[in-house]
Protein backbone atom coordinates (compact mmCIF):
# COMPACT_ATOMS: atom_id res chain seq x y z
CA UNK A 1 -11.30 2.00 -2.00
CA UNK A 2 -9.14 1.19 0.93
CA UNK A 3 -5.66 1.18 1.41
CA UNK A 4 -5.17 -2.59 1.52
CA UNK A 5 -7.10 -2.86 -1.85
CA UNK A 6 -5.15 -0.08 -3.28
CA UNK A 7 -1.67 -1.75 -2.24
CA UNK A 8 -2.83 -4.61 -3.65
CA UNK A 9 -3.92 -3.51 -6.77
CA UNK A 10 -0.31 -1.60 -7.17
CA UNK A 11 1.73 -4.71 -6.29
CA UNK A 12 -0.34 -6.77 -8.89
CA UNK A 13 0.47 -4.09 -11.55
CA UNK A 14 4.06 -3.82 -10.91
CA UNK A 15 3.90 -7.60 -11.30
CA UNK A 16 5.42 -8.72 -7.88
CA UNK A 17 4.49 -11.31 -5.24
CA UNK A 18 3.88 -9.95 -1.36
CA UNK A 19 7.14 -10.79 -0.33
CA UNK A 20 9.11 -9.11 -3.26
CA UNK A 21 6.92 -6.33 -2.71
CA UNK A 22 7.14 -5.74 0.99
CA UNK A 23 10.71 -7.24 1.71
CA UNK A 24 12.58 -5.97 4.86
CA UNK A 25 9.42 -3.79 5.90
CA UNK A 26 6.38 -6.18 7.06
CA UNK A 27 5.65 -9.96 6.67
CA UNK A 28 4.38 -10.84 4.03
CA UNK A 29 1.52 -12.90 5.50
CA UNK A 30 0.88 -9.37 7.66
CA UNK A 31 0.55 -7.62 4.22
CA UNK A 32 -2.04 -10.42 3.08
CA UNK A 33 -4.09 -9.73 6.25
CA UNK A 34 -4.05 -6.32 5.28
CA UNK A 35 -4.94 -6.62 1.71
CA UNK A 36 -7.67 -8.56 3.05
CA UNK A 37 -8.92 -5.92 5.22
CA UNK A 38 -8.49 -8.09 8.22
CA UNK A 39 -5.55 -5.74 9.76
CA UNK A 40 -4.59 -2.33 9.41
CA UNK A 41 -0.86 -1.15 8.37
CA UNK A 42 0.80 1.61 10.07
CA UNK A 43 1.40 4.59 7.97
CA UNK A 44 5.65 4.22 8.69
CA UNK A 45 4.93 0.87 7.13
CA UNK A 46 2.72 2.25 4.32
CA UNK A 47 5.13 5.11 3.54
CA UNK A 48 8.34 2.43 3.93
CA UNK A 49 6.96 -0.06 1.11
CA UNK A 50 5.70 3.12 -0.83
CA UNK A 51 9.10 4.24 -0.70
CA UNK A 52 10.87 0.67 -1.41
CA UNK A 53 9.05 0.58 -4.74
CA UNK A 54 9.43 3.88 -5.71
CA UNK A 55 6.07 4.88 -5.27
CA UNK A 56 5.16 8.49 -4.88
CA UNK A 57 2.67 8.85 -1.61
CA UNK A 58 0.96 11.41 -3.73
CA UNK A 59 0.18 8.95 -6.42
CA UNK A 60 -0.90 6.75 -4.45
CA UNK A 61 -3.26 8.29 -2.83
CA UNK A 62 -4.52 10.60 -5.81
CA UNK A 63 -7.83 7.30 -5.89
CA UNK A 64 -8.99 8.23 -2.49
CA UNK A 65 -12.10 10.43 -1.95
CA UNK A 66 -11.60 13.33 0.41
CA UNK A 67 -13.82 15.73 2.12
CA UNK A 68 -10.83 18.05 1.34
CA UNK A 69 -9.96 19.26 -1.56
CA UNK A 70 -6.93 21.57 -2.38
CA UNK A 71 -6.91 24.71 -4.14
């Protein structure tokens, strides 16, 4: 999964539109491009929208395969 699918798939759960979802941090035609896969988001940006939703950065990323695992 990448990130842009994976902020995608949150936004669509928490039943909000791109620019309810990412106002006052990005565009919301620069989110599209990234849920698309056709830009990448900088992780101030990432953390910012994370944070405006109350999204935990941990939960978030808990999908993602890792080479590292911790103890």
């Amino acid at each position: 999964m990448k990130i842009g699918e994976k902020l995608k798939m949150v936004r669509l759960s928490l039943g909000m539109n791109r620019k309810e979802f990412v106002k006052g941090v990005i565009d919301n035609s620069y989110l599209a491009s990234v849920e698309n896969g056709e830009s990448d988001i900088r992780v101030t940006s990432l953390i910012n929208i994370l944070q405006k939703n109350n999204i935990s950065v941990e939960n978030f990323f808990e999908d993602f395969d890792s080479k590292y695992q911790r103890p």
